[in-house]
N, C-alpha and C. Protein backbone atom coordinates (compact mmCIF):
# COMPACT_ATOMS: atom_id res chain seq x y z
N UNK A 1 -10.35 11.47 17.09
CA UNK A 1 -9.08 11.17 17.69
C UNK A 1 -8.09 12.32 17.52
N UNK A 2 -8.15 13.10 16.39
CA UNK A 2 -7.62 14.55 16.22
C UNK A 2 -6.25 14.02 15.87
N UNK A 3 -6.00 12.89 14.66
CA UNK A 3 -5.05 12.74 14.15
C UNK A 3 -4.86 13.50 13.11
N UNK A 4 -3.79 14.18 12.41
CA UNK A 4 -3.65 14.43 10.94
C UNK A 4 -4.28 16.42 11.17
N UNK A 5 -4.65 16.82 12.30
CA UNK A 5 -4.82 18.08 12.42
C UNK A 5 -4.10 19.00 11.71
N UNK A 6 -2.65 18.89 11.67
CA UNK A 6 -1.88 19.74 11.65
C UNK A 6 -1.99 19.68 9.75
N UNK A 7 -2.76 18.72 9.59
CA UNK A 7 -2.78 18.87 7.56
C UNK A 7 -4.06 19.48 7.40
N UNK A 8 -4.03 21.14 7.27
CA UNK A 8 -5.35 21.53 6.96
C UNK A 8 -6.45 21.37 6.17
N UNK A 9 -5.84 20.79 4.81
CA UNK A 9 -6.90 20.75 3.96
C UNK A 9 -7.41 18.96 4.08
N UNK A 10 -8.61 18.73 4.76
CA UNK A 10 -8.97 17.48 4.83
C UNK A 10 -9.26 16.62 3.56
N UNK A 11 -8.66 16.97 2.35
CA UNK A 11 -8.88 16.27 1.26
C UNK A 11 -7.63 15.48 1.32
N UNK A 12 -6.62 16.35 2.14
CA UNK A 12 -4.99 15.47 1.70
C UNK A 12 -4.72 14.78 2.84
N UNK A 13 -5.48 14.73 3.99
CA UNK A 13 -5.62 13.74 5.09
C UNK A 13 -5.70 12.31 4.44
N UNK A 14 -4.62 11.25 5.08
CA UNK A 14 -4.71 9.95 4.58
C UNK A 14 -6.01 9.49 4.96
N UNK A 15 -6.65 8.82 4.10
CA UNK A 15 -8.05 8.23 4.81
C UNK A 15 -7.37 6.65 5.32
N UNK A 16 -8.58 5.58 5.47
CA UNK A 16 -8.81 4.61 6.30
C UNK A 16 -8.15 3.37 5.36
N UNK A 17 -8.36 3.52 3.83
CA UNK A 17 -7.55 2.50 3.01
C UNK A 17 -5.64 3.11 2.63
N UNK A 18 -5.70 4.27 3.38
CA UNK A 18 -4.42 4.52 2.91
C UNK A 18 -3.58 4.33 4.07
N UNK A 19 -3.91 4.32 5.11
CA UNK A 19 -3.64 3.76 6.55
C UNK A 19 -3.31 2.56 6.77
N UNK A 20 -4.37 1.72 6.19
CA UNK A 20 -4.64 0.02 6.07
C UNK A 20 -3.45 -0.45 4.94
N UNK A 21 -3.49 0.15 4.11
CA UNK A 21 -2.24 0.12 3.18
C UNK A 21 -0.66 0.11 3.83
N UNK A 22 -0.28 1.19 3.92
CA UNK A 22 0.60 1.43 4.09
C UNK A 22 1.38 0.27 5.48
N UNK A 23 0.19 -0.24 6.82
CA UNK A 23 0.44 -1.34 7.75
C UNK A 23 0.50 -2.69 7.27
N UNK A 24 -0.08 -2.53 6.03
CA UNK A 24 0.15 -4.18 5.76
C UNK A 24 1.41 -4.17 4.87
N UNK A 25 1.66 -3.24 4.37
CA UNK A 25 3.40 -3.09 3.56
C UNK A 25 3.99 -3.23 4.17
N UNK A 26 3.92 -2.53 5.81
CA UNK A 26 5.42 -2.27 6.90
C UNK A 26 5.09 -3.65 7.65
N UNK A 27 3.93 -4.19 7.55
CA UNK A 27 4.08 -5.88 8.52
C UNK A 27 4.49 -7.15 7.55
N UNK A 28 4.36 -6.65 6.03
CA UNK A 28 5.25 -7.51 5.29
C UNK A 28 6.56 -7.51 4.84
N UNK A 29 6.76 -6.33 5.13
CA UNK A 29 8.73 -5.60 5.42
C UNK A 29 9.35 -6.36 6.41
N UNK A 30 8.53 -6.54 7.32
CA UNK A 30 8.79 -6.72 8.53
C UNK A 30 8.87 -8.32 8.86
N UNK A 31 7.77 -8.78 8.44
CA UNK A 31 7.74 -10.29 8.89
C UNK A 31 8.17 -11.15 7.52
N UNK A 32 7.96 -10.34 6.73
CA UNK A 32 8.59 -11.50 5.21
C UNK A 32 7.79 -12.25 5.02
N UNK A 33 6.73 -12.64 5.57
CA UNK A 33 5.75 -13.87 5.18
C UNK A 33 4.13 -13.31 4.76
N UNK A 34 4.11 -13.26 3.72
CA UNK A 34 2.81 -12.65 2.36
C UNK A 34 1.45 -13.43 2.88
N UNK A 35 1.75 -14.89 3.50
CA UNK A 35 1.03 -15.12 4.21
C UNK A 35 0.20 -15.42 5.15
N UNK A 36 0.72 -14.50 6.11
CA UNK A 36 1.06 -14.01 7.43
C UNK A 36 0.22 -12.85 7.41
N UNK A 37 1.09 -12.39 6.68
CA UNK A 37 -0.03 -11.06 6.21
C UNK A 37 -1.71 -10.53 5.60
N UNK A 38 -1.14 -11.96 4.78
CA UNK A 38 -2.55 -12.21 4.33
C UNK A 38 -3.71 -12.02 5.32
N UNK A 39 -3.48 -12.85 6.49
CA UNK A 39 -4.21 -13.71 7.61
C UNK A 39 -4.55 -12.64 8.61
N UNK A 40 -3.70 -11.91 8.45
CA UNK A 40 -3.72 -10.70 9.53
C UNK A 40 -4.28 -9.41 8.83
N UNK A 41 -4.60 -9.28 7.96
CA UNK A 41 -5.23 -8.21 6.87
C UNK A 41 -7.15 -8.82 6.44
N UNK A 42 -6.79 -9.96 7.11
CA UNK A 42 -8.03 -10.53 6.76
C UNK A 42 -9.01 -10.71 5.41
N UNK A 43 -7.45 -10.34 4.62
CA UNK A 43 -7.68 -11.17 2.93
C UNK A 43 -8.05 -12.68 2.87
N UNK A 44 -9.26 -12.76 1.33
CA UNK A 44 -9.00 -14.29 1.53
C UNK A 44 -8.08 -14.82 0.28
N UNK A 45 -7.74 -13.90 -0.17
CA UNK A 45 -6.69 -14.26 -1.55
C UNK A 45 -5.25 -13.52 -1.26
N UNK A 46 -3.95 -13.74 -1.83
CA UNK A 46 -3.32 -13.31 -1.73
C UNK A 46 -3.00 -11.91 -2.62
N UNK A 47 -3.75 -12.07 -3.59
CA UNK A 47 -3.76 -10.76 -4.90
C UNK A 47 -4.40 -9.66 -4.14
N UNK A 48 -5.42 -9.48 -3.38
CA UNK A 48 -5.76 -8.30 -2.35
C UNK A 48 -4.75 -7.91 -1.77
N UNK A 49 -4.31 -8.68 -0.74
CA UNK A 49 -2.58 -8.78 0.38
C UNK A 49 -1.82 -8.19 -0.82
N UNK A 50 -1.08 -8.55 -2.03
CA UNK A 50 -0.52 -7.83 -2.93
C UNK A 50 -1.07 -6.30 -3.47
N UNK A 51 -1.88 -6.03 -3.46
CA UNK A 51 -2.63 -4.73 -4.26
C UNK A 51 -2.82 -3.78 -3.17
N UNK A 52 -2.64 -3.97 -1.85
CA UNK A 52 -2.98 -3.09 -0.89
C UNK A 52 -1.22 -2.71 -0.66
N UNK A 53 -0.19 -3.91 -1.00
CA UNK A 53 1.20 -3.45 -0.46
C UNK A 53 1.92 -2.46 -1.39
N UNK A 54 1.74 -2.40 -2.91
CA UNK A 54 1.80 -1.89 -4.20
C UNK A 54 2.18 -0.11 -3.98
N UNK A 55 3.30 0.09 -4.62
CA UNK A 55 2.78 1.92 -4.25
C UNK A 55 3.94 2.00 -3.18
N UNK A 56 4.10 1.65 -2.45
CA UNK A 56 4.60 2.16 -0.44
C UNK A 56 6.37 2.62 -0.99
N UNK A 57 7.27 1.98 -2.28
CA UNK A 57 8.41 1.95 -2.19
C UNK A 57 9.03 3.72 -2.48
N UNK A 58 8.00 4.47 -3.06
CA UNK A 58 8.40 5.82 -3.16
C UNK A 58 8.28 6.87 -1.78
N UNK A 59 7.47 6.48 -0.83
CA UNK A 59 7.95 7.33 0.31
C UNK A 59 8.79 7.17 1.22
N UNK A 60 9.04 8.57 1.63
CA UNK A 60 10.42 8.81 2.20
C UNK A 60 10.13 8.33 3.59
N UNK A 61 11.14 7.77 4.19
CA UNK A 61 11.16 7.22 5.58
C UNK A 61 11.35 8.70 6.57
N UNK A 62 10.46 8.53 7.28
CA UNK A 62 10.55 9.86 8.41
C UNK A 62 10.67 9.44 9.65
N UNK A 63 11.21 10.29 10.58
CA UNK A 63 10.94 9.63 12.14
C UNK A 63 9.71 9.01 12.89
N UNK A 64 9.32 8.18 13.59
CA UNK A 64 7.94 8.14 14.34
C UNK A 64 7.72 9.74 15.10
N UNK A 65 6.53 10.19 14.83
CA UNK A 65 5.66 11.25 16.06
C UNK A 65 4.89 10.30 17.17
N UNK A 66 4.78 11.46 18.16
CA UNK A 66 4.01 11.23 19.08
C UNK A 66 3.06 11.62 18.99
N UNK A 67 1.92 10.78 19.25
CA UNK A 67 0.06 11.19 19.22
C UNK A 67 -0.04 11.15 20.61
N UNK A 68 -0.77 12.03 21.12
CA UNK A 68 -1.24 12.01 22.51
C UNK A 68 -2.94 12.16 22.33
N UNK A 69 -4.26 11.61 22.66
CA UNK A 69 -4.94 11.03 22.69
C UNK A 69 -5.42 11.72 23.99
């Protein structure tokens, strides 16, 4: 898909759980309901849904980019 190009060294490229992370933090920011989230993360406990949201409050808010595809 040729996302994350512009970060050369592919070790510091976010992988696939840090991606998955970071969407289920901003859809529980967002919707307020843990189990909502749950359901949509396709946890069957809520302590997963918690452990994936964990972490997200130290980065800095940046603008959206455009991906062109």
């Amino acid at each position: 898909m040729g996302l994350y190009l512009d970060i050369e060294v592919r070790r510091d490229r976010p992988g696939f759980h840090e991606i998955r992370s970071i969407a289920i933090y901003l859809h529980d920011q967002q919707a307020r309901d843990e189990e909502n989230t749950m359901n949509r993360a396709a946890h069957s406990d809520l302590g997963m849904t918690q452990h994936y949201k964990e972490g997200h409050e130290k980065f800095k808010r940046v603008p959206p980019s455009t991906v062109s595809l």
